[in-house]
C-alpha atoms as a PDB file:
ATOM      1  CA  UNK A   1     -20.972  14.344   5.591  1.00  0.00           C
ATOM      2  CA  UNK A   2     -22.859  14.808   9.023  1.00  0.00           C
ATOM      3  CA  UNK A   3     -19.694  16.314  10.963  1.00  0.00           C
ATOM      4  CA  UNK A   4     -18.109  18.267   8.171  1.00  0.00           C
ATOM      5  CA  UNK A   5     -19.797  21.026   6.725  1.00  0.00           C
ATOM      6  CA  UNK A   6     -19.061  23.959   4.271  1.00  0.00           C
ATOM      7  CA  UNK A   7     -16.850  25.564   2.995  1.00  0.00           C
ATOM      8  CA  UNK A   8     -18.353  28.973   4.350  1.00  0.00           C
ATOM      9  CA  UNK A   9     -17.508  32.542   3.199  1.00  0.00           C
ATOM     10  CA  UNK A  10     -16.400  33.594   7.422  1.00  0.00           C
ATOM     11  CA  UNK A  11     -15.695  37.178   6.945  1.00  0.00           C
ATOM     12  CA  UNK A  12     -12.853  36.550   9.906  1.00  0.00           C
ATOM     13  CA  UNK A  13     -11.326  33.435   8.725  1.00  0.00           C
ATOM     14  CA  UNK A  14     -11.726  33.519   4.653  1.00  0.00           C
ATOM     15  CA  UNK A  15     -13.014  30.188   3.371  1.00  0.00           C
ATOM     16  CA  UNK A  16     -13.467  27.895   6.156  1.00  0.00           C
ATOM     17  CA  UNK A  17     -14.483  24.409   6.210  1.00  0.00           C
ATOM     18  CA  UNK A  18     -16.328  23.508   9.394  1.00  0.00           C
ATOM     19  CA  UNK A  19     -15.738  21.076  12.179  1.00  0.00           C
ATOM     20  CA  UNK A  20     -18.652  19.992  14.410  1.00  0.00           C
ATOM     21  CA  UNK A  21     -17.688  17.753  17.279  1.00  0.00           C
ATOM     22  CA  UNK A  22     -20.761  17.929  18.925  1.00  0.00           C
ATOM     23  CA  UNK A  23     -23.158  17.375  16.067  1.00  0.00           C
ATOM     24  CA  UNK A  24     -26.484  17.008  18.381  1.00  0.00           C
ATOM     25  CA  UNK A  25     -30.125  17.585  15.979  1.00  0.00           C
ATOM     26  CA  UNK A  26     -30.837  20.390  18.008  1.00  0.00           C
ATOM     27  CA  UNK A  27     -28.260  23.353  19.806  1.00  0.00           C
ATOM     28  CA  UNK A  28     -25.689  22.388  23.076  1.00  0.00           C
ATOM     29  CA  UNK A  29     -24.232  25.011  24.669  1.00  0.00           C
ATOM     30  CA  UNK A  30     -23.513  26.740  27.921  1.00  0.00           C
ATOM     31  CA  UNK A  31     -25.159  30.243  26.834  1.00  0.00           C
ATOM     32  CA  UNK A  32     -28.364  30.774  25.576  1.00  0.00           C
ATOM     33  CA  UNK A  33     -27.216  33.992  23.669  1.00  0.00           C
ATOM     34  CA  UNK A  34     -30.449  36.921  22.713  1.00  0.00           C
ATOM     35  CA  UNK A  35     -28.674  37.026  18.976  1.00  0.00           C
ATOM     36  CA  UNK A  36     -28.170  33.422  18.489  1.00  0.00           C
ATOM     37  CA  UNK A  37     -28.529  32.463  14.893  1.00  0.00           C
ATOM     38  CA  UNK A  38     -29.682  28.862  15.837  1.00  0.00           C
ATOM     39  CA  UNK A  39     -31.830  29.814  18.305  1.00  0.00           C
ATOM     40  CA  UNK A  40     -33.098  28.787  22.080  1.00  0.00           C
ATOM     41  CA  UNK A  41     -30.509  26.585  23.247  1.00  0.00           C
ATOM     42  CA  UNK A  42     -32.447  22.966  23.731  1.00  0.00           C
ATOM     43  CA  UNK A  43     -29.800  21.095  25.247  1.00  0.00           C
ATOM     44  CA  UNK A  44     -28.255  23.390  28.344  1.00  0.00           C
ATOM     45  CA  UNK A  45     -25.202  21.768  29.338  1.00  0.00           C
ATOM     46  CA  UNK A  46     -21.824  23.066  31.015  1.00  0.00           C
ATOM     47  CA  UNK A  47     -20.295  19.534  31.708  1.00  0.00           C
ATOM     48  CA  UNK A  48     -18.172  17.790  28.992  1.00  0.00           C
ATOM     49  CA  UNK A  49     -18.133  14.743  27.121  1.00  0.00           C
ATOM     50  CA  UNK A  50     -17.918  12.942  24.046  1.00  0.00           C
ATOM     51  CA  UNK A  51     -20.407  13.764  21.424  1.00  0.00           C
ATOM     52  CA  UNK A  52     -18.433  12.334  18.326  1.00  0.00           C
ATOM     53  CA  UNK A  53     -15.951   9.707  17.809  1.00  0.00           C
ATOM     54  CA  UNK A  54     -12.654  10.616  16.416  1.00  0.00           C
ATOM     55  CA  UNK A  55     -13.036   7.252  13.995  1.00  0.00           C
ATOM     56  CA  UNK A  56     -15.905   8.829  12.744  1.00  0.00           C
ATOM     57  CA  UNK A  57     -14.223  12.203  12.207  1.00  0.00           C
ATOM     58  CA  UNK A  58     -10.920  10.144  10.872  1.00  0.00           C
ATOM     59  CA  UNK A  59     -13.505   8.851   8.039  1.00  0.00           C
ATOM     60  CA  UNK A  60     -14.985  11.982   6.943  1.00  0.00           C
ATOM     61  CA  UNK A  61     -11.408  13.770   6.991  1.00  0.00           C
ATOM     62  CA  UNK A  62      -9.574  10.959   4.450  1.00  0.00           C
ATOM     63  CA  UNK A  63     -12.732  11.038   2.286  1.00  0.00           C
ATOM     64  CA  UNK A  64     -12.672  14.409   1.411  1.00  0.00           C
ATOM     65  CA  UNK A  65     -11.146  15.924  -1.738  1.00  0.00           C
ATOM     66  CA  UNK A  66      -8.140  18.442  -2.323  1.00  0.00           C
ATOM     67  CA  UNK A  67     -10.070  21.693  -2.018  1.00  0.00           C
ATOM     68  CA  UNK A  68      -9.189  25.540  -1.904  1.00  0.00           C
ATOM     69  CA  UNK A  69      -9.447  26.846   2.322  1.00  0.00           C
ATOM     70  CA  UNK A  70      -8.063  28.956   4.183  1.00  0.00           C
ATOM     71  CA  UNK A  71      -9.271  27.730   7.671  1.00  0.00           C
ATOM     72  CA  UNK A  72     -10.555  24.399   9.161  1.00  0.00           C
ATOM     73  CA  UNK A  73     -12.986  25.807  12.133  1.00  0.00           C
ATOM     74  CA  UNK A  74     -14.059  24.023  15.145  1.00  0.00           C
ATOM     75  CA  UNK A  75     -17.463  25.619  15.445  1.00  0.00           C
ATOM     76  CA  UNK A  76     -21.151  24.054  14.700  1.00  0.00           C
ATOM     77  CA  UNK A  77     -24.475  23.251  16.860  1.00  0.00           C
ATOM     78  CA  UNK A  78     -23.450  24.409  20.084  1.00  0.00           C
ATOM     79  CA  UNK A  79     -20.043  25.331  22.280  1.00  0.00           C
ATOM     80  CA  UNK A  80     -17.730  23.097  20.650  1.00  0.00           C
ATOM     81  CA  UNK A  81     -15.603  22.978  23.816  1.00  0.00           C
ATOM     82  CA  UNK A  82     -17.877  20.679  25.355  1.00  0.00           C
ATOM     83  CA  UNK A  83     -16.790  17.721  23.166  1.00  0.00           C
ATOM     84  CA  UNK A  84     -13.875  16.312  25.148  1.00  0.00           C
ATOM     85  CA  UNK A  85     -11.883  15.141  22.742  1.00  0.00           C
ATOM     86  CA  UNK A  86     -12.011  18.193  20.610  1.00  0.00           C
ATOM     87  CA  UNK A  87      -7.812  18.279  21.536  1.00  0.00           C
ATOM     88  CA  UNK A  88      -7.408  14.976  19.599  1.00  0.00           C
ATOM     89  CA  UNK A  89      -9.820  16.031  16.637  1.00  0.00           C
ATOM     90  CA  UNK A  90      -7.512  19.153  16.288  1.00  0.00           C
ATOM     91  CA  UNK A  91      -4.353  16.620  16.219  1.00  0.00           C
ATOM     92  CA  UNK A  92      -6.568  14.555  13.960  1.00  0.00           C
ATOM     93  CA  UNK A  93      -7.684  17.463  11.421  1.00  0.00           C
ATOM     94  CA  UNK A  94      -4.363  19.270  11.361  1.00  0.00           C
ATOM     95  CA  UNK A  95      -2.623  15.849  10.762  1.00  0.00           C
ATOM     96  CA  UNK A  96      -4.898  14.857   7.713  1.00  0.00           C
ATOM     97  CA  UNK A  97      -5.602  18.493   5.767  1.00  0.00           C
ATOM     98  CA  UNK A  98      -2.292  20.196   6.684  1.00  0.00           C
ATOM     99  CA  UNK A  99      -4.578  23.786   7.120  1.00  0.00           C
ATOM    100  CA  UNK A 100      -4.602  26.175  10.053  1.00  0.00           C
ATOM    101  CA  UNK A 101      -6.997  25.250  12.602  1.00  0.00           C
ATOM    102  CA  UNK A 102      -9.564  27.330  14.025  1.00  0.00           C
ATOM    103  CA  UNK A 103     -12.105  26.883  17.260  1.00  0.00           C
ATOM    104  CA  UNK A 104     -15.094  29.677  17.557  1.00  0.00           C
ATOM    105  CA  UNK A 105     -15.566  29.562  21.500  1.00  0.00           C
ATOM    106  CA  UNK A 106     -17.776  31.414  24.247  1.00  0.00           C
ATOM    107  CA  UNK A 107     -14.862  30.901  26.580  1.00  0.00           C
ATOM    108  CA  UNK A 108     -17.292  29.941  29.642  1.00  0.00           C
ATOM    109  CA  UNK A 109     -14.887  26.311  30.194  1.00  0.00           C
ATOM    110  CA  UNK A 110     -11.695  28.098  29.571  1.00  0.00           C
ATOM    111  CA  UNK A 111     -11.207  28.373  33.677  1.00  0.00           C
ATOM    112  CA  UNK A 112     -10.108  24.313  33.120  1.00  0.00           C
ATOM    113  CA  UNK A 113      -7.033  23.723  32.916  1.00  0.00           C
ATOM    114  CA  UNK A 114      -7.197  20.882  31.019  1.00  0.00           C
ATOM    115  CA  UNK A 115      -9.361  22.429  28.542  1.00  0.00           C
ATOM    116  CA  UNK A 116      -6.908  25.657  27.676  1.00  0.00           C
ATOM    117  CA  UNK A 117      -4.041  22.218  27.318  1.00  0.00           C
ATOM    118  CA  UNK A 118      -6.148  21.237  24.538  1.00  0.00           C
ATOM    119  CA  UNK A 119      -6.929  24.125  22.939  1.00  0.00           C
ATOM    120  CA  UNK A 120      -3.329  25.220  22.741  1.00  0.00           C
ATOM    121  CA  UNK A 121      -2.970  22.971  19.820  1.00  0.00           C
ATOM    122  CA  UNK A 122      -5.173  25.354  17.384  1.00  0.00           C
ATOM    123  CA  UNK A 123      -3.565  28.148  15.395  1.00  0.00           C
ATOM    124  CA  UNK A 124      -6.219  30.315  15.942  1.00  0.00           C
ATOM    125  CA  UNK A 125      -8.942  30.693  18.866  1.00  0.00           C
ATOM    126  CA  UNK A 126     -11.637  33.390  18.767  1.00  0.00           C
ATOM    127  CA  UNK A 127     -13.408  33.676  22.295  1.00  0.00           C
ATOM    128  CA  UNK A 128     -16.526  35.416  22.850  1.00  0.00           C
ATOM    129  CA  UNK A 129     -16.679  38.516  24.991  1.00  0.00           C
ATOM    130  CA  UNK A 130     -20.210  40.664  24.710  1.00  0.00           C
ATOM    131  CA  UNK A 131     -20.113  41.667  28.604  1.00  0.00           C
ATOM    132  CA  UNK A 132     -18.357  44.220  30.849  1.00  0.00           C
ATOM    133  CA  UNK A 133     -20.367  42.861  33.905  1.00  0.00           C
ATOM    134  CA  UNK A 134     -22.429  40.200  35.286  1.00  0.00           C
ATOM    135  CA  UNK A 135     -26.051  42.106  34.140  1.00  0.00           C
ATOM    136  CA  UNK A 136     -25.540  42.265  30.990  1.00  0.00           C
ATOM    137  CA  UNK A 137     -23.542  38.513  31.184  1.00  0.00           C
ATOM    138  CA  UNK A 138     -26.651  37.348  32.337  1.00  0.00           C
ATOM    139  CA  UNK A 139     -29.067  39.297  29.646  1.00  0.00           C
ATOM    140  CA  UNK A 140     -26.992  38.897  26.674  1.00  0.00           C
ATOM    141  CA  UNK A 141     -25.212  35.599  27.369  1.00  0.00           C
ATOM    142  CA  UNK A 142     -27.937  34.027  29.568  1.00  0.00           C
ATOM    143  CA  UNK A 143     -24.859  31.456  30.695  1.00  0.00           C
ATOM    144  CA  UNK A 144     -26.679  27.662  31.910  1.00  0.00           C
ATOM    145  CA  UNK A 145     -24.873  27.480  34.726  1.00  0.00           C
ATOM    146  CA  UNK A 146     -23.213  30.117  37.272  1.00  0.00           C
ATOM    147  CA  UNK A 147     -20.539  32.056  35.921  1.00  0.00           C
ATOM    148  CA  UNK A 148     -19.622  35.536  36.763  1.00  0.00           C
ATOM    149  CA  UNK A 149     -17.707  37.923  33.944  1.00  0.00           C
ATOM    150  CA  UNK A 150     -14.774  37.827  36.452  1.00  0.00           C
ATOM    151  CA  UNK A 151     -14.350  33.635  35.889  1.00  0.00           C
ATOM    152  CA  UNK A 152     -14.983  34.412  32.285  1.00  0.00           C
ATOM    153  CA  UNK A 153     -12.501  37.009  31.735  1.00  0.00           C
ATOM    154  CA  UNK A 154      -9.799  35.313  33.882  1.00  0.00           C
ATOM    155  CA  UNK A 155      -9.940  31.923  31.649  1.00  0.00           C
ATOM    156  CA  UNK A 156      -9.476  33.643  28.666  1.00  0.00           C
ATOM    157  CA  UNK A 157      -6.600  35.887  30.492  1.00  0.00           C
ATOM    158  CA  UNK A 158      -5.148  32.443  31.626  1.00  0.00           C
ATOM    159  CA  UNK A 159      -5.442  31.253  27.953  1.00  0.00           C
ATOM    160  CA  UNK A 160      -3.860  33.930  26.595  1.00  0.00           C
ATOM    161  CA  UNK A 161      -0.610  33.055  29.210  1.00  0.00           C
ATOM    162  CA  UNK A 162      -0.094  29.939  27.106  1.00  0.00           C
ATOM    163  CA  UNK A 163      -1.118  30.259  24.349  1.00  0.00           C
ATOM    164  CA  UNK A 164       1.085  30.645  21.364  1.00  0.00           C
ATOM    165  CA  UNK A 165      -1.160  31.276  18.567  1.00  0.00           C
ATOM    166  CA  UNK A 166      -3.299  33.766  17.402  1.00  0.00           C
ATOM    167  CA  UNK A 167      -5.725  34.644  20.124  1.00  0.00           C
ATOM    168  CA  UNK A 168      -8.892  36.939  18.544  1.00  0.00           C
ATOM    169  CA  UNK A 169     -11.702  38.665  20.675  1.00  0.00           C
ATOM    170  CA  UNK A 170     -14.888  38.704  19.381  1.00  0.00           C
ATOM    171  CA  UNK A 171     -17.862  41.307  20.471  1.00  0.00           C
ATOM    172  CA  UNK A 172     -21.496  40.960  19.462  1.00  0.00           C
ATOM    173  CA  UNK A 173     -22.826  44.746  19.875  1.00  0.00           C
ATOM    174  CA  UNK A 174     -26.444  45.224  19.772  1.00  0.00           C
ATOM    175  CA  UNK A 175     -28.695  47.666  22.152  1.00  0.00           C
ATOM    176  CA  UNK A 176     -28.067  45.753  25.039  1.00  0.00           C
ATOM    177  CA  UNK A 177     -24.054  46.854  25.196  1.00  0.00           C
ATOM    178  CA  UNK A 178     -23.910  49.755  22.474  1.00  0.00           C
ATOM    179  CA  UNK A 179     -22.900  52.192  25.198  1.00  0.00           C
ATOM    180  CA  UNK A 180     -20.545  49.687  26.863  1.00  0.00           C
ATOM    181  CA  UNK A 181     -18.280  50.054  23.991  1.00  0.00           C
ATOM    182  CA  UNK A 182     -15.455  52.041  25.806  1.00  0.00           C
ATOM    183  CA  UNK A 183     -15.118  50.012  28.554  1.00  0.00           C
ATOM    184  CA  UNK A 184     -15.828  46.678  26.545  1.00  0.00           C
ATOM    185  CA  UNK A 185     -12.090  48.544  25.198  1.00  0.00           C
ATOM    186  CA  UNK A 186     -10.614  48.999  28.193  1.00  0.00           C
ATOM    187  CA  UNK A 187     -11.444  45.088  29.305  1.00  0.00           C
ATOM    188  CA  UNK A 188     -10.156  43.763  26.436  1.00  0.00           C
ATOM    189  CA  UNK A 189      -6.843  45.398  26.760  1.00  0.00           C
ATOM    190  CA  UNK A 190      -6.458  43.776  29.597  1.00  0.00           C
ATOM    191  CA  UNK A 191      -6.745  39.958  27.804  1.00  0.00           C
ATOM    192  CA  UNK A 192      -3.822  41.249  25.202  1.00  0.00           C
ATOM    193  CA  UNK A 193      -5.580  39.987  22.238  1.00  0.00           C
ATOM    194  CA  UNK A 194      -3.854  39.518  18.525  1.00  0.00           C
ATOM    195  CA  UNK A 195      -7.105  40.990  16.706  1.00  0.00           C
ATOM    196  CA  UNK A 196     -10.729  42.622  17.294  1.00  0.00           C
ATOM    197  CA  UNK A 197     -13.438  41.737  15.650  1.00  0.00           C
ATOM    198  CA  UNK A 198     -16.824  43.820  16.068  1.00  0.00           C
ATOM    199  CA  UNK A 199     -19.771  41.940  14.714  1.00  0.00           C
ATOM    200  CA  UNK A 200     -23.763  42.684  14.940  1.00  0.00           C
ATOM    201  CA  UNK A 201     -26.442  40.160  14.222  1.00  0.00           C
ATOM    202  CA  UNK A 202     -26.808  39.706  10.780  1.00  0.00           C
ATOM    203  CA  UNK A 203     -28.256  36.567  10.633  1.00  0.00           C
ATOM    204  CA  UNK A 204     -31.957  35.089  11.207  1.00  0.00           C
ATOM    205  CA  UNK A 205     -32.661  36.000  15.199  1.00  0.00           C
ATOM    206  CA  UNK A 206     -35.074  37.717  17.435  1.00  0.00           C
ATOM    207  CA  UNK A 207     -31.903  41.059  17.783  1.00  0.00           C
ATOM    208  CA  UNK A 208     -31.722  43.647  15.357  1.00  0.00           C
ATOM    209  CA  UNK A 209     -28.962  44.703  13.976  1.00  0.00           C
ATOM    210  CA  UNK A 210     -26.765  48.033  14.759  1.00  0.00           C
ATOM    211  CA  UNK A 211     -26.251  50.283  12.021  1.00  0.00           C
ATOM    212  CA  UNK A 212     -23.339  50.383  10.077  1.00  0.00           C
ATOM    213  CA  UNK A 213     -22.868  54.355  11.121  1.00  0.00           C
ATOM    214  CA  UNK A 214     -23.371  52.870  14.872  1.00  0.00           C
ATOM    215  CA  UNK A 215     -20.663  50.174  14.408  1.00  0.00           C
ATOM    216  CA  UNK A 216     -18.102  52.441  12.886  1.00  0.00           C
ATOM    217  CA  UNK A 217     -18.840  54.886  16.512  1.00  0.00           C
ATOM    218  CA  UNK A 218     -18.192  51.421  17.889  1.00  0.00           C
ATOM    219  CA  UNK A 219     -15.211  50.725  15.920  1.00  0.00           C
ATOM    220  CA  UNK A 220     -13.667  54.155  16.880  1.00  0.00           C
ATOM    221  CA  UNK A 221     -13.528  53.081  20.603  1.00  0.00           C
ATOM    222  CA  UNK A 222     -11.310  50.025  19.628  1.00  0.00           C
ATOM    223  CA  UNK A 223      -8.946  52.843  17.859  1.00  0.00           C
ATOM    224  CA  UNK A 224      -5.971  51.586  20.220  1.00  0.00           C
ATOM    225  CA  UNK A 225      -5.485  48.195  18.830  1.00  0.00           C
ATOM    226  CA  UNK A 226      -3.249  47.041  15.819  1.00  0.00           C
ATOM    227  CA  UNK A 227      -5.761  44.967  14.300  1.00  0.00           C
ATOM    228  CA  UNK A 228      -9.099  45.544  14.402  1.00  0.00           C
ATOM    229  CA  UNK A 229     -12.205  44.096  12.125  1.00  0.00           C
ATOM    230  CA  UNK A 230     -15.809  44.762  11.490  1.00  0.00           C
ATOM    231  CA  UNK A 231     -18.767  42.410  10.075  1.00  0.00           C
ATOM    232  CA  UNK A 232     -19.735  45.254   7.922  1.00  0.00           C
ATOM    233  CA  UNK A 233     -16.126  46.596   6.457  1.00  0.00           C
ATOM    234  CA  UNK A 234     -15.158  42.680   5.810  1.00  0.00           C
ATOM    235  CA  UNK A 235     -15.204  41.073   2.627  1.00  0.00           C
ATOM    236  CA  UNK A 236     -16.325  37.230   1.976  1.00  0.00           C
ATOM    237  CA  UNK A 237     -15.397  35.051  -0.193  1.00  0.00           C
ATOM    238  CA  UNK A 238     -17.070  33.106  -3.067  1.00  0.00           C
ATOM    239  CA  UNK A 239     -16.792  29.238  -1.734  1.00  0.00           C
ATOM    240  CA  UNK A 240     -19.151  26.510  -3.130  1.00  0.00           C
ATOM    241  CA  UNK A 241     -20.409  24.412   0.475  1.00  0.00           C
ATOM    242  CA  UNK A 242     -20.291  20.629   0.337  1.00  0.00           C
ATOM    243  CA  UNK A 243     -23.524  20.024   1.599  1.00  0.00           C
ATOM    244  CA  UNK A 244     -25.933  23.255   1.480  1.00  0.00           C
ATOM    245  CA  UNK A 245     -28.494  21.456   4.288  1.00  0.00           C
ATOM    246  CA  UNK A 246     -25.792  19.958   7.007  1.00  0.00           C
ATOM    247  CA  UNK A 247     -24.260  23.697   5.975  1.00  0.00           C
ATOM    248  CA  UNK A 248     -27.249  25.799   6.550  1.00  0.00           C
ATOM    249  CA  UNK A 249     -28.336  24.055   9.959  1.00  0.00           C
ATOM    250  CA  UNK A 250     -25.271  25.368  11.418  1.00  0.00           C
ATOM    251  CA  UNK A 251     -24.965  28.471   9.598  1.00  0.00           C
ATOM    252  CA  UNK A 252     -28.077  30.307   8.404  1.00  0.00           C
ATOM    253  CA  UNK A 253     -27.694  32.690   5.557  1.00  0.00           C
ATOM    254  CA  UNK A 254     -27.046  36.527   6.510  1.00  0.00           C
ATOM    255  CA  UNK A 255     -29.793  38.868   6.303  1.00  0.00           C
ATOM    256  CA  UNK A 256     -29.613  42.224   4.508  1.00  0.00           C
ATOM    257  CA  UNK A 257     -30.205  45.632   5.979  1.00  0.00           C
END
């Protein structure tokens, strides 16, 4: 398998088998996040095209076994929004496994139209927010091309318009935002999510962690919303990956604190 990868224990989405449509040896994406668990970003790109075939993902799909998941999730080396096809390999996956699809996203390309058309056909999206404002955008996110919070936070709003699944907002909270918690609350109100989900760096990078005490203050800021989870409070599950290498290079193992 070199564009399927897990199953891994997500503590949002259960056991979820991965989807990487843009596969490249080293990370693509239009942020250069601090926390990044696979590092510098190599390959800075904002434009989209096609990274994988959908032949190539038809293969791998039929030529997997029945196995137990809860979630098949568009995530992987990079922003998985910059592989243009990624609406057919929804289609494609949801077709072959019959399992709710899932795409992790930074939502920098969600001001494209055609783009948000595409994505419409998942059952889940979880888009990034870690930014009230453009310093911090451009500190934490380090975005590859120019994009101001406003663009950001008005793609996912016009997302959320058409969307008919489950749309969740995700927050990375480290030193860098900690005291931006309340109005990180007050922003996100305002994109009418379905869930919350407040998450620190856990895995390998150069960002430490917050606390658990810090990240249940955090937590209490986010008191308004029906549905709220954190990376600490959530349980995994046991799940036995495919390929532990072609896993791991996406997703390095959690660290302890």
């Amino acid at each position: 398998m070199s564009i399927i990868y897990g199953p891994v224990p997500s503590w949002r989405l259960g056991k979820s088998l991965g989807i990487d449509m843009v596969s490249t040896q080293c990370k693509t994406c239009s942020f250069d996040c601090i926390y990044c668990q696979l590092g510098k970003t190599v390959n800075r790109q904002a434009f989209r095209q096609e990274f994988v075939p959908l032949l190539k993902l038809k293969e791998e799909l039929e030529s997997l076994s029945p196995m137990d998941i809860d979630y098949v999730t568009f995530s992987g080396v990079g922003e998985p929004t910059l592989a243009s096809n990624i609406g057919e390999a929804i289609d494609l996956a949801a077709g072959i496994l019959h399992v709710p699809i899932a795409v992790l996203t930074n939502a920098s390309l969600l001001q494209q139209e055609s783009l948000r058309s595409e994505l419409s056909g998942a059952d889940v999206v979880v888009a990034k927010l870690d930014a009230p404002d453009d310093r911090l955008l451009q500190i934490i996110n380090r975005p590859v091309f120019s994009l101001s919070i406003q663009e950001l936070l008005e793609g996912i709003r016009s997302f959320r318009s058409i969307f008919q699944g489950k749309l969740e907002i995700q927050m990375m909270f480290t030193q860098a935002n900690r005291s931006k918690a309340t109005l990180m609350a007050e922003i996100v109100k305002t994109l009418c999510p379905d869930e919350v989900q407040i998450n620190t760096p856990l895995r390998p990078c150069p960002v430490k962690p917050l606390s658990p005490a810090i990240m249940t203050e955090i937590r209490g800021h986010f008191s308004e919303f029906s549905r709220v989870v954190t990376v600490y409070e959530a349980s995994r599950p046991e799940v036995e990956a495919l390929d532990r290498e072609q896993t791991k290079r996406r997703r390095p193992e959690a660290r302890l604190i």
